[in-house]
C-alpha atoms as a PDB file:
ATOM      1  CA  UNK A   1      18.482 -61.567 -80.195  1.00  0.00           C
ATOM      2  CA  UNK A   2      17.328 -63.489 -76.980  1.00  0.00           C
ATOM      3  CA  UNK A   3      17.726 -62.375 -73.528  1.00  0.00           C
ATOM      4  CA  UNK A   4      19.272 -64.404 -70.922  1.00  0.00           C
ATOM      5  CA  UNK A   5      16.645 -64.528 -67.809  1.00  0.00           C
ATOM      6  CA  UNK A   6      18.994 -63.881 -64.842  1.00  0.00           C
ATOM      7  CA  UNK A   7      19.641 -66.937 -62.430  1.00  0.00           C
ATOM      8  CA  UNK A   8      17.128 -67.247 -59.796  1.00  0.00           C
ATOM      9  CA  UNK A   9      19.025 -66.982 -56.130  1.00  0.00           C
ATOM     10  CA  UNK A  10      17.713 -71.156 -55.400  1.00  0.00           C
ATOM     11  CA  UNK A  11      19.299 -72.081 -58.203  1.00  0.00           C
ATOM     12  CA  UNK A  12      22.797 -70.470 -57.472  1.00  0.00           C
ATOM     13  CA  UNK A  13      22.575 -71.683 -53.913  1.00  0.00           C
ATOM     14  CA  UNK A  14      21.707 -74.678 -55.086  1.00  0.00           C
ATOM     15  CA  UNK A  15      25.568 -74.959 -57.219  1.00  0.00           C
ATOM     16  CA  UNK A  16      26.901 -73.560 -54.421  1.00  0.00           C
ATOM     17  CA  UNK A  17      26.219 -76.667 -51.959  1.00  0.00           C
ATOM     18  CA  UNK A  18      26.824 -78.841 -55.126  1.00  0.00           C
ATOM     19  CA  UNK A  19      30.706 -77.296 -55.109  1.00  0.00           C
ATOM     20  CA  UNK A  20      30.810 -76.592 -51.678  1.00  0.00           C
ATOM     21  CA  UNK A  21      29.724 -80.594 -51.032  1.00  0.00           C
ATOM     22  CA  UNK A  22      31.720 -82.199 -54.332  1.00  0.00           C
ATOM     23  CA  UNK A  23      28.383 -84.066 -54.398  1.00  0.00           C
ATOM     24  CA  UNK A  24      24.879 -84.150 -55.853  1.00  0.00           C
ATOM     25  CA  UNK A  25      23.791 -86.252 -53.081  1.00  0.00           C
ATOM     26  CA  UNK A  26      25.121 -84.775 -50.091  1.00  0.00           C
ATOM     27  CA  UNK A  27      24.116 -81.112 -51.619  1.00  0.00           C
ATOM     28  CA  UNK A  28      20.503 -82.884 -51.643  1.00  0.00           C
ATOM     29  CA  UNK A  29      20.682 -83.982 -48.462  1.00  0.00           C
ATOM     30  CA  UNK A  30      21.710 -80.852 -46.956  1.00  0.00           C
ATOM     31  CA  UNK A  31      18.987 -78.699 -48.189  1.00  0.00           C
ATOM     32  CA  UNK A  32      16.362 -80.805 -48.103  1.00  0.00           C
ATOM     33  CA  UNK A  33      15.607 -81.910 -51.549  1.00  0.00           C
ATOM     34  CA  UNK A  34      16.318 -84.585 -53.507  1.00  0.00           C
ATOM     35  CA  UNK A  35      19.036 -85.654 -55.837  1.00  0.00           C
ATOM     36  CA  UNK A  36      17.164 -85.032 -59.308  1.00  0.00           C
ATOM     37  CA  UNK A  37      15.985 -81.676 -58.056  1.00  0.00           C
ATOM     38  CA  UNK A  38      19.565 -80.578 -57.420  1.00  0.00           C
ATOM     39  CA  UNK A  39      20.444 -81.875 -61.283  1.00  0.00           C
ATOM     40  CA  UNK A  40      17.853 -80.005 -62.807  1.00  0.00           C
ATOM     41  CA  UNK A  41      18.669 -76.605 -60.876  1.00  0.00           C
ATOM     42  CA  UNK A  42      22.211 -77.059 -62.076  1.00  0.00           C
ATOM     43  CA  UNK A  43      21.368 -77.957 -65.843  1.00  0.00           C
ATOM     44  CA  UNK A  44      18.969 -74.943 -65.633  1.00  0.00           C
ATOM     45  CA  UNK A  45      21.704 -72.598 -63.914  1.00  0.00           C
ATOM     46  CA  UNK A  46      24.057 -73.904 -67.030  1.00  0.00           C
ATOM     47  CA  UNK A  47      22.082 -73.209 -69.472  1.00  0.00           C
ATOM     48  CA  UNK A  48      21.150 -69.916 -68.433  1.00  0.00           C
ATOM     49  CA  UNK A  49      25.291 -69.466 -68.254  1.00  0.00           C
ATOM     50  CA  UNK A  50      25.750 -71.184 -71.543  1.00  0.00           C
ATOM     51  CA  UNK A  51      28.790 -73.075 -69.867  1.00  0.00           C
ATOM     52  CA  UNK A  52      29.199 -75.620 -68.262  1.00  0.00           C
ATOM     53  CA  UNK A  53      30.470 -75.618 -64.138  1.00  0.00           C
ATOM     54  CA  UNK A  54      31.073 -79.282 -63.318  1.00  0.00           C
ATOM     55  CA  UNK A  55      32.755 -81.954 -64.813  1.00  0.00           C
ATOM     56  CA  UNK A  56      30.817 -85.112 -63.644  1.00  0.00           C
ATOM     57  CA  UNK A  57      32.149 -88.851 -63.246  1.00  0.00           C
ATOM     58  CA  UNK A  58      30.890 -91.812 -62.235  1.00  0.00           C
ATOM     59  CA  UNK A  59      33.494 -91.325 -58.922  1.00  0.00           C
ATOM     60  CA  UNK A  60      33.742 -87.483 -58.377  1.00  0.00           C
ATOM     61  CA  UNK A  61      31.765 -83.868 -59.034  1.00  0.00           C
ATOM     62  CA  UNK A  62      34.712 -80.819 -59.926  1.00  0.00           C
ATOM     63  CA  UNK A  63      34.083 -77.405 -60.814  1.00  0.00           C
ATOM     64  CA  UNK A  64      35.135 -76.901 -64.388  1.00  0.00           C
ATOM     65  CA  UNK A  65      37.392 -73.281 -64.793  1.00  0.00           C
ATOM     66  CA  UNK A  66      34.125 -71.653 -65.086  1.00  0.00           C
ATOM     67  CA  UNK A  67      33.026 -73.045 -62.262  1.00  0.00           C
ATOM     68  CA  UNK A  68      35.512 -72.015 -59.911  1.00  0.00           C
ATOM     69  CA  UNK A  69      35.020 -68.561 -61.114  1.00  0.00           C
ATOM     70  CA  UNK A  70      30.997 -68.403 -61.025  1.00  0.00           C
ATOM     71  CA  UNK A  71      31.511 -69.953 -57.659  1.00  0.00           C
ATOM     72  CA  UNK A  72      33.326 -66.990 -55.868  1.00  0.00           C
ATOM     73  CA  UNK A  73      31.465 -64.605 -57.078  1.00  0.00           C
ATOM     74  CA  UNK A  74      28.122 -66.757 -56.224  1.00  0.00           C
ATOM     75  CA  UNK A  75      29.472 -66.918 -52.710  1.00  0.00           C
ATOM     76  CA  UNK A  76      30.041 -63.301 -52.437  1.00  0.00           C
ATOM     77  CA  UNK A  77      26.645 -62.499 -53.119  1.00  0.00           C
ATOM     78  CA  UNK A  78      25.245 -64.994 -50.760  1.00  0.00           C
ATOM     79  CA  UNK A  79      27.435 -63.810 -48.716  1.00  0.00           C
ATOM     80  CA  UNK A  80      26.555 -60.242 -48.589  1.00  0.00           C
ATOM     81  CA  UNK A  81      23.023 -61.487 -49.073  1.00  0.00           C
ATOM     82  CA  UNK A  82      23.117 -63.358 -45.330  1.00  0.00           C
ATOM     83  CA  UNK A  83      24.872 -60.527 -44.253  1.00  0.00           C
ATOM     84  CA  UNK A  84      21.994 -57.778 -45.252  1.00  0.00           C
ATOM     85  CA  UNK A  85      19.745 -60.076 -43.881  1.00  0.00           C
ATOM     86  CA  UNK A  86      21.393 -59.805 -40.412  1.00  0.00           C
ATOM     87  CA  UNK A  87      21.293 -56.705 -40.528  1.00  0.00           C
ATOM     88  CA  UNK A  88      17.764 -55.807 -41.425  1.00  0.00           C
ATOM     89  CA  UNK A  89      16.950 -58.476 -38.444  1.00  0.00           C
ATOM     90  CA  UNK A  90      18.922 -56.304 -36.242  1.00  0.00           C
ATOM     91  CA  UNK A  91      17.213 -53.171 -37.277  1.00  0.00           C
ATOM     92  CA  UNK A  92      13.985 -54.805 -36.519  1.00  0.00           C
ATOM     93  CA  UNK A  93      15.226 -55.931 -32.980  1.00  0.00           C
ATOM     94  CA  UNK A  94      17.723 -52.674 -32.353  1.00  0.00           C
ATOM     95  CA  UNK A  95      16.049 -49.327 -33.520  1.00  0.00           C
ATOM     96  CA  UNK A  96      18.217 -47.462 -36.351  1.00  0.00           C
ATOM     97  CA  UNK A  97      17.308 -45.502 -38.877  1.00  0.00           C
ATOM     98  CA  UNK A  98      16.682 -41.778 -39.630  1.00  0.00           C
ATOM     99  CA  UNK A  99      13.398 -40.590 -38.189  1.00  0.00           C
ATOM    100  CA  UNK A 100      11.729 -37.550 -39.422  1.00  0.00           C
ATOM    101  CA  UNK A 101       9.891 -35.332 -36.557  1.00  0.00           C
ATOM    102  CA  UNK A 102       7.405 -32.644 -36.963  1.00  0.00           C
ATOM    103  CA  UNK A 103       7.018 -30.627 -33.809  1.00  0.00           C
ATOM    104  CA  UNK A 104       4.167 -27.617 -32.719  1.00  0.00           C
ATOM    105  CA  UNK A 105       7.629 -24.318 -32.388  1.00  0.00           C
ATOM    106  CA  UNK A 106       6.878 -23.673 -28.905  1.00  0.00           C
ATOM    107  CA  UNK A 107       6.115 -27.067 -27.648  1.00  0.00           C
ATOM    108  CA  UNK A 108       9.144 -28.282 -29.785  1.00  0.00           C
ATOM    109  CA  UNK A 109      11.903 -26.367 -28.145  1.00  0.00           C
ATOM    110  CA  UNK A 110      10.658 -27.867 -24.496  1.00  0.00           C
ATOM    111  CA  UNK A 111      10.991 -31.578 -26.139  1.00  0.00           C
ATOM    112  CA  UNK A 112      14.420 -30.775 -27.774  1.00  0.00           C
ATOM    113  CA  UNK A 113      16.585 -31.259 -24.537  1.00  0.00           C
ATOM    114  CA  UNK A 114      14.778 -34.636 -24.198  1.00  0.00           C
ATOM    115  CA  UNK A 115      15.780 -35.921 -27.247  1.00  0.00           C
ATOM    116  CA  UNK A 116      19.577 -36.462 -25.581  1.00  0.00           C
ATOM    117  CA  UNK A 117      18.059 -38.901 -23.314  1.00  0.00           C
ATOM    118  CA  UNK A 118      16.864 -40.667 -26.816  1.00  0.00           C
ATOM    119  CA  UNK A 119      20.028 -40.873 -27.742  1.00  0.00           C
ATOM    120  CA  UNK A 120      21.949 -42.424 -25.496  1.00  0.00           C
ATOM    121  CA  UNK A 121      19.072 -45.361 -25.408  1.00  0.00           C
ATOM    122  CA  UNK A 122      18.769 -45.488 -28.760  1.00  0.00           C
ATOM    123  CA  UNK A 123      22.546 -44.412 -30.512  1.00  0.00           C
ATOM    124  CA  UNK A 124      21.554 -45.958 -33.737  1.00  0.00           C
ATOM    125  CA  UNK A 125      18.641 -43.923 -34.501  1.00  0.00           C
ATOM    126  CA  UNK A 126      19.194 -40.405 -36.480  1.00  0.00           C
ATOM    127  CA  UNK A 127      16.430 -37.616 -35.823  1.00  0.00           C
ATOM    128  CA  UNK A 128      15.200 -35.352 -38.209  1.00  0.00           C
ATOM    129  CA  UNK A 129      13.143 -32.396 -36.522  1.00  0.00           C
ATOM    130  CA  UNK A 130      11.113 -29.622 -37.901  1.00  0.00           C
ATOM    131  CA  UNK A 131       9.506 -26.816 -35.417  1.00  0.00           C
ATOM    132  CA  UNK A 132       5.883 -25.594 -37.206  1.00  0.00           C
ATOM    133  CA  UNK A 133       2.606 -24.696 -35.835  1.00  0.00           C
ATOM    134  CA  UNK A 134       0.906 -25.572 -39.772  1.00  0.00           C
ATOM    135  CA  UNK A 135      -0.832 -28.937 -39.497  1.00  0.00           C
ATOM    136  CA  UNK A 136       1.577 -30.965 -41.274  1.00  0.00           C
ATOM    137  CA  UNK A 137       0.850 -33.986 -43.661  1.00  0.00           C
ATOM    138  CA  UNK A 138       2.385 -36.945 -42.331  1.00  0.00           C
ATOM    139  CA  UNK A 139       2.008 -38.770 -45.808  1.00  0.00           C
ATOM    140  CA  UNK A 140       2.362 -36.523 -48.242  1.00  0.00           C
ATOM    141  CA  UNK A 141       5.552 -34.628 -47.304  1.00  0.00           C
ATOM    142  CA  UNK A 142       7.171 -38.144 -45.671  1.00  0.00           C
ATOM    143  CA  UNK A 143       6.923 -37.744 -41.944  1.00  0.00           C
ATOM    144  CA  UNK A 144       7.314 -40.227 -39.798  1.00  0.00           C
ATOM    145  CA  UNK A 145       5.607 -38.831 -36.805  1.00  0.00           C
ATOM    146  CA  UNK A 146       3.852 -35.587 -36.819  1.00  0.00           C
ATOM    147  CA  UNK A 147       3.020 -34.304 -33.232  1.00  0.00           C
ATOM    148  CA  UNK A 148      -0.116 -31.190 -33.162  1.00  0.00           C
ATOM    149  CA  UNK A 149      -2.058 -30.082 -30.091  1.00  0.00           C
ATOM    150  CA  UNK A 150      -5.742 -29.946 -30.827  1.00  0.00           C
ATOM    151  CA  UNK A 151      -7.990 -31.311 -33.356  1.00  0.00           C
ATOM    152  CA  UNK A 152      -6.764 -33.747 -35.361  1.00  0.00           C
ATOM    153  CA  UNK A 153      -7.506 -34.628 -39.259  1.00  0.00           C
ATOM    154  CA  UNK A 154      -9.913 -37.505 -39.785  1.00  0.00           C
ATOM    155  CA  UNK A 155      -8.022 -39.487 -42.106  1.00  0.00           C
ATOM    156  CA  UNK A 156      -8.395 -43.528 -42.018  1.00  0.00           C
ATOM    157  CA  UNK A 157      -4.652 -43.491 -43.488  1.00  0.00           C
ATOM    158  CA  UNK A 158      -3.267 -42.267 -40.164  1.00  0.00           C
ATOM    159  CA  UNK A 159      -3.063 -43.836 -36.960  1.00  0.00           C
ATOM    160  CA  UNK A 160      -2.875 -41.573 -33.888  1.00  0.00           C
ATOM    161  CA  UNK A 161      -1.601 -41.652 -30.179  1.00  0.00           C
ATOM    162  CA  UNK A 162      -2.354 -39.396 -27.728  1.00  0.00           C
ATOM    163  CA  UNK A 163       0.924 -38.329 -25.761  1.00  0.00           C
ATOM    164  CA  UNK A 164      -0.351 -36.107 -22.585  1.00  0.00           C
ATOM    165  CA  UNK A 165      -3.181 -33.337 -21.470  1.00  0.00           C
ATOM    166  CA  UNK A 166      -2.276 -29.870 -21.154  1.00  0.00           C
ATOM    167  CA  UNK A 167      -3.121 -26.853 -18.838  1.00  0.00           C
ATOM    168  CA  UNK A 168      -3.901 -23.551 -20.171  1.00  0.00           C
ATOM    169  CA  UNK A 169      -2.776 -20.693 -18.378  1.00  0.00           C
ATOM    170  CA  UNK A 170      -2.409 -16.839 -18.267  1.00  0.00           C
ATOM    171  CA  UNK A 171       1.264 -15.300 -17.732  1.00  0.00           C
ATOM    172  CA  UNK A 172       3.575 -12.064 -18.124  1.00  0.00           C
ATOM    173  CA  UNK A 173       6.675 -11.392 -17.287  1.00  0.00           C
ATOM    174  CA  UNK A 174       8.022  -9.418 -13.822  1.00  0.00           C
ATOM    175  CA  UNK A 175       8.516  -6.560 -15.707  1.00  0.00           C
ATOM    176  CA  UNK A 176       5.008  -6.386 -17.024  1.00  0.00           C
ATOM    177  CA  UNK A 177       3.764  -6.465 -13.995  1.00  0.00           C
ATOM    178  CA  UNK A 178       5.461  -3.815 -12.298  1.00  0.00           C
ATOM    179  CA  UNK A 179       5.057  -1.574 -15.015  1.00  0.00           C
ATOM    180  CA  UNK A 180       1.277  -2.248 -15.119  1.00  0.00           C
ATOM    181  CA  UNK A 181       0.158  -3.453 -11.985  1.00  0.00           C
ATOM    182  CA  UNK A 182      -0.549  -7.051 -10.037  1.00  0.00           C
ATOM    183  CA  UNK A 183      -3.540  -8.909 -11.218  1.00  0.00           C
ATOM    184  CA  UNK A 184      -6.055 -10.399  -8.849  1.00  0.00           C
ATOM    185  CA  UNK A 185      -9.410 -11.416 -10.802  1.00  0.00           C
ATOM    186  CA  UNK A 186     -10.061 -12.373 -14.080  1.00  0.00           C
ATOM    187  CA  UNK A 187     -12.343  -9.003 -14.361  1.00  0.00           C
ATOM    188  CA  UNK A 188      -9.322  -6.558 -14.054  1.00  0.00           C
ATOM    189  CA  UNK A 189      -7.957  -8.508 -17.496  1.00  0.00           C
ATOM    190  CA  UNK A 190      -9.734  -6.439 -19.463  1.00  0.00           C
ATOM    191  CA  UNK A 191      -7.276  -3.249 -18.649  1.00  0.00           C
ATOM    192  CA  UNK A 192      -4.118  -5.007 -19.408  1.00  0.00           C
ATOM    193  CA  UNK A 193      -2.455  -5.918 -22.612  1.00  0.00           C
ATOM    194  CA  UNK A 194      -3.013  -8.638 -24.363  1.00  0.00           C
ATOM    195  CA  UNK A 195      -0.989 -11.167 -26.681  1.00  0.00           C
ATOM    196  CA  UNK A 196      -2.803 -13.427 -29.092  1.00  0.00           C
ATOM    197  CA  UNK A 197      -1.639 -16.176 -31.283  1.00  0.00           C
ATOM    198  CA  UNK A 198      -3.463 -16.641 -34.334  1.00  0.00           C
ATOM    199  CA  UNK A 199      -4.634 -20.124 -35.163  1.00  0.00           C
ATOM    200  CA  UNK A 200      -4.040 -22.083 -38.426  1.00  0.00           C
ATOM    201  CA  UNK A 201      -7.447 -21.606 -39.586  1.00  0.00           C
ATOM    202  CA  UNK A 202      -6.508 -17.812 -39.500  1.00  0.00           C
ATOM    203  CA  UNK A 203      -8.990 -16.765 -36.628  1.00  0.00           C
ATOM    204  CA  UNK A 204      -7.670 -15.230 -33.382  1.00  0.00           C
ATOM    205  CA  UNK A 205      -7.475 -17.821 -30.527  1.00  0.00           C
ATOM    206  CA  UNK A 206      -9.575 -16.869 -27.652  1.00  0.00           C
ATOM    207  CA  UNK A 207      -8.532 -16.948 -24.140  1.00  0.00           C
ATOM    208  CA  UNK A 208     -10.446 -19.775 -22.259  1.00  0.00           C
ATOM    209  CA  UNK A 209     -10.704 -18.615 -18.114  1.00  0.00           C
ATOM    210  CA  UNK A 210     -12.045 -20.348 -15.365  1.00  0.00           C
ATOM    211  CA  UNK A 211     -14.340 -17.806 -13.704  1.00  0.00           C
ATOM    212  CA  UNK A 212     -15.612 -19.211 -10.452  1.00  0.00           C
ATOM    213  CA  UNK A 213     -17.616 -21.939 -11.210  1.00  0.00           C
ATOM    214  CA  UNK A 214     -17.865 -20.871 -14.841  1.00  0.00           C
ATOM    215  CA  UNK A 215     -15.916 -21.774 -17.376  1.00  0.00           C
ATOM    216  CA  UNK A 216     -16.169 -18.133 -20.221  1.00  0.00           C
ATOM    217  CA  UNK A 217     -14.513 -17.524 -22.805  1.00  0.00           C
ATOM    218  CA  UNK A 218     -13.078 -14.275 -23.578  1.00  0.00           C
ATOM    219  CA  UNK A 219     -11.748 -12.450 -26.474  1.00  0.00           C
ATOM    220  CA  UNK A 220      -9.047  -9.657 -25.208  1.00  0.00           C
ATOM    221  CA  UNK A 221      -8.077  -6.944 -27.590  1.00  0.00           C
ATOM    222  CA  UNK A 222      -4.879  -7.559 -28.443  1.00  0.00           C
ATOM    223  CA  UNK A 223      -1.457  -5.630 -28.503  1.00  0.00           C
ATOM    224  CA  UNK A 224       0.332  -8.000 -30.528  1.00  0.00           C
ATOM    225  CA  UNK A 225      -1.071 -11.180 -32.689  1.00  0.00           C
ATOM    226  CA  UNK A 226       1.293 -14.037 -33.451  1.00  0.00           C
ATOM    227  CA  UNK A 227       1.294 -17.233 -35.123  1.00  0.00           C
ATOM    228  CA  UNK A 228       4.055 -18.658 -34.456  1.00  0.00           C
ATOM    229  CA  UNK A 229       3.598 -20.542 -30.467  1.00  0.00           C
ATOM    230  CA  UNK A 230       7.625 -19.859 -29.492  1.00  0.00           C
ATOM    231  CA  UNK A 231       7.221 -16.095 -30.470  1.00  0.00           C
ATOM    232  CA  UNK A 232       4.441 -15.722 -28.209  1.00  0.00           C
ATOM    233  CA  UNK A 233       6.089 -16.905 -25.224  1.00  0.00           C
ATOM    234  CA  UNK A 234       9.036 -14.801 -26.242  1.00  0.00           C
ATOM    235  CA  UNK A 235       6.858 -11.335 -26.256  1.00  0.00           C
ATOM    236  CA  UNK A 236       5.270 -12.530 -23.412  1.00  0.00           C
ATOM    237  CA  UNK A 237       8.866 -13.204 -21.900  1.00  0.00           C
ATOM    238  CA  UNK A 238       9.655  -9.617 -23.435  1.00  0.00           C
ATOM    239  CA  UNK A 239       7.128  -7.831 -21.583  1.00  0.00           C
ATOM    240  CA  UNK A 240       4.529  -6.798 -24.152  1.00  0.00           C
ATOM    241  CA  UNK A 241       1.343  -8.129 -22.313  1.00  0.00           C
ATOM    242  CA  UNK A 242      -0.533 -11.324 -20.887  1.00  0.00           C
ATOM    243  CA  UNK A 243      -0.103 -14.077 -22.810  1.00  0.00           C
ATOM    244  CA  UNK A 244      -2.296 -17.622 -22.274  1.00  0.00           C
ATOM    245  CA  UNK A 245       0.340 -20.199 -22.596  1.00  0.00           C
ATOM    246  CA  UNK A 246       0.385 -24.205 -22.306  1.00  0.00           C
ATOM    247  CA  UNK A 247       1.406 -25.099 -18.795  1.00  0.00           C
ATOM    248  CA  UNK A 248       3.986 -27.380 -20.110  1.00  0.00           C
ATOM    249  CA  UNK A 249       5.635 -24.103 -22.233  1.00  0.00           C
ATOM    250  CA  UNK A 250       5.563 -21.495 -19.425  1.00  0.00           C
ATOM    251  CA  UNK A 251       6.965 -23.940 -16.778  1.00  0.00           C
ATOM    252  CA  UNK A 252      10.520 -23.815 -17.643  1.00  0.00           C
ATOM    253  CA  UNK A 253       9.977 -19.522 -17.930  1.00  0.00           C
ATOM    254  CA  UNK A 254       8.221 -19.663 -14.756  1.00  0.00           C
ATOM    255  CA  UNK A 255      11.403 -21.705 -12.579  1.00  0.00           C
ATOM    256  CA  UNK A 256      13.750 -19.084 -13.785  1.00  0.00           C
ATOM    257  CA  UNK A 257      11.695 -15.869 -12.668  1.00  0.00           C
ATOM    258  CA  UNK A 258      11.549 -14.962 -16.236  1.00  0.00           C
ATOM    259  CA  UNK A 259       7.364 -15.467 -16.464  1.00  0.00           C
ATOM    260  CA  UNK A 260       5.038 -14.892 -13.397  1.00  0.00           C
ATOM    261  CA  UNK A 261       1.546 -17.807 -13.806  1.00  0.00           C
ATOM    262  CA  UNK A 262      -1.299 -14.820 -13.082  1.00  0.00           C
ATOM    263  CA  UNK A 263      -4.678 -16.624 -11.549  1.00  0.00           C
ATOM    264  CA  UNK A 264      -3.802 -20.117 -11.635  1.00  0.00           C
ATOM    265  CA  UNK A 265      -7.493 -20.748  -9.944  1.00  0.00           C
ATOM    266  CA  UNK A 266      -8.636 -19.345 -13.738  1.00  0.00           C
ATOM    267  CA  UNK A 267      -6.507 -22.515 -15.612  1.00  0.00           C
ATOM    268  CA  UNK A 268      -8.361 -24.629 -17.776  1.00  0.00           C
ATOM    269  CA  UNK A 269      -7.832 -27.830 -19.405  1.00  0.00           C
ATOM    270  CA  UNK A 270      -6.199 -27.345 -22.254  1.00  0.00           C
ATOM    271  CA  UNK A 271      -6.150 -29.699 -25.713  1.00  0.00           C
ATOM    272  CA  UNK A 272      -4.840 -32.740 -25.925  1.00  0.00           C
ATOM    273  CA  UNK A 273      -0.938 -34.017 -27.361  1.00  0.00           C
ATOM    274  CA  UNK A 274      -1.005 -36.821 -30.154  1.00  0.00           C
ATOM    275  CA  UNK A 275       1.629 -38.497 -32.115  1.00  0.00           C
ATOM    276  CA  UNK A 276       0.570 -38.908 -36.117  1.00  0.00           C
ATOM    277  CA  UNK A 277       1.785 -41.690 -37.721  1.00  0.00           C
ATOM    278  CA  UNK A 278       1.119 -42.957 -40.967  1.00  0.00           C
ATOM    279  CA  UNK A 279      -1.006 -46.181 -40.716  1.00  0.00           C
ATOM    280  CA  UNK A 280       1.105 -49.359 -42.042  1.00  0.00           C
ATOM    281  CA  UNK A 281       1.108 -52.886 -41.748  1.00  0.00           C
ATOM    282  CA  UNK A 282       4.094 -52.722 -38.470  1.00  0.00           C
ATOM    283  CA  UNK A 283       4.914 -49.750 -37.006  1.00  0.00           C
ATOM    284  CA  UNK A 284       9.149 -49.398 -37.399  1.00  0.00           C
ATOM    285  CA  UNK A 285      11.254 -50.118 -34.251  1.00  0.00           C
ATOM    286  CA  UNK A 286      12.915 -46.695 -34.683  1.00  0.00           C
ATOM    287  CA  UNK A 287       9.401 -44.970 -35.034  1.00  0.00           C
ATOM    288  CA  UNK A 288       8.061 -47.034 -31.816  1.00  0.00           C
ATOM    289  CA  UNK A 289      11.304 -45.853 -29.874  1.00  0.00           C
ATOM    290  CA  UNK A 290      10.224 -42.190 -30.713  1.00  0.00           C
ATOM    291  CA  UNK A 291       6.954 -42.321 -30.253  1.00  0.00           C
ATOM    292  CA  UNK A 292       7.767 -44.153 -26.912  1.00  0.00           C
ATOM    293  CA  UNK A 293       9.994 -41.251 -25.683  1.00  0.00           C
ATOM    294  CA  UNK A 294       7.640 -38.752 -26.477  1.00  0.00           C
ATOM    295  CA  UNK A 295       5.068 -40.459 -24.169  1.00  0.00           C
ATOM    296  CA  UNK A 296       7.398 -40.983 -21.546  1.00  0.00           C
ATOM    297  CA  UNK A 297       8.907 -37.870 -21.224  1.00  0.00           C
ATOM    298  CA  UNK A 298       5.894 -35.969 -21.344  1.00  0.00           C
ATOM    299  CA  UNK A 299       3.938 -38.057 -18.768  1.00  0.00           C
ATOM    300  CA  UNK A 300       7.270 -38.136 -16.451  1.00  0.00           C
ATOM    301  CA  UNK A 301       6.922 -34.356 -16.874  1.00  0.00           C
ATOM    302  CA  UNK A 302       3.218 -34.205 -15.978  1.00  0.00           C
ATOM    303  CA  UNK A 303       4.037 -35.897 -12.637  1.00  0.00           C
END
């Protein structure tokens, strides 16, 4: 038994302007090919049918019975053809889609609010968000942008934009501090609790201070280790000890009294933000909207 090949598109857009036209000629003529080009796609597109669609004179070109049916349903699919086509052209121009977002917990929650503003500029576009401190793989689980603070993979498969700098800073809450005293120098940390957040690697982050003109390093002994970035805020919020904090994390704590900043003259600069996108040919409008936002908001809240 032989299979029937299915009818290339040309060829039914070529008996499409042959009906539409009631002419060989003029269906030549209007898409630009000539008149025994536009027989042979028809004889072709017949064959393939095993019927035939026009019944030719020497005066006139009609669509046999079979013809007139072949012939709405061939301009349906053109039609819904042109109109995907539209579509995808305004997808390209417009940015819509569903965009999948992997956030650091902490750092997360400040962008969250934000994402209203993306919203309303962009109503098409459908957000996906995950809050993690693990260093996410953009390809393998399908991300389309994975923002991390810090060192980045070295991967040739990803392209990478860096969003903003960060401040590092040392904070507690009021209550800590009149329980356990004010703080004046970075010597007198060594009495006071400590909160830690454990890295991805599994090692104990160290508290980078700005020491007068030195820049040390210094490992507390903690009261409570964390590894997730939002619950150290929070038990720094809570009052369990001194946490060192991204300045972009603590400043919302800090406006409502609920986080004091201890020796801002001991901030450092803190790691770098990037956006992680998986390297293609074009980046997607929607993706480019995000990624734009990010950058925006983050340098509008840096000023």
């Amino acid at each position: 038994m032989n299979e029937r090949a299915d009818a290339p598109i040309n060829e039914i857009a070529v008996f499409v302007a042959v009906a539409q036209s009631g002419s060989f000629t003029r269906a030549a003529e209007e898409i630009g090919s000539s008149k025994s080009n536009v027989g042979k796609a028809v004889q072709r597109l017949e064959a393939r049918l095993g019927t035939k669609l026009f019944q030719r004179t020497t005066r006139a070109v009609r669509l046999t019975e079979d013809g007139e049916t072949y012939l709405q349903a061939a301009q349906q699919a053109l039609d819904g053809l042109r109109e995907a086509e539209q579509q995808l052209a305004s997808r390209r121009s417009e940015p819509a889609g569903r965009v999948k977002i992997d956030l650091p917990a902490g750092f997360g929650r400040l962008l969250l609010p934000s994402f209203i503003q993306l919203r309303d500029k962009h109503p098409k576009i459908t957000l996906e968000v995950a809050l993690t401190d693990r260093m996410s793989d953009p390809i393998g689980e399908g991300w389309d942008v994975v923002v991390r603070i810090g060192a980045l993979p070295d991967d040739s498969e990803l392209t990478v934009r860096k969003l903003c700098d960060l401040r590092l800073g040392l904070y507690a809450s009021p209550e800590y501090l009149a329980r356990r005293g004010e703080i004046h120098d970075v010597g007198a940390l060594a009495a006071h609790d400590a909160i830690v957040f454990r890295g991805p690697s599994g090692r104990l982050r160290a508290w980078t201070v700005q020491d007068g003109e030195a820049v040390r390093e210094y490992s507390p002994q903690p009261v409570l280790v964390l590894a997730d970035g939002q619950a150290l805020v929070e038990a720094a919020v809570a009052g369990f000890g001194i946490a060192q904090i991204l300045d972009r994390v603590a400043l919302p704590y800090v406006e409502a009294g609920r986080l004091v900043h201890l020796l801002p003259g001991a901030d450092v600069d803190g790691p770098p933000v990037h956006a992680i996108i998986s390297l293609g040919q074009k980046m997607a409008a929607k993706t480019r909207a995000v990624v734009n936002h990010l950058a925006e908001t983050l340098q509008r809240e840096g000023r």
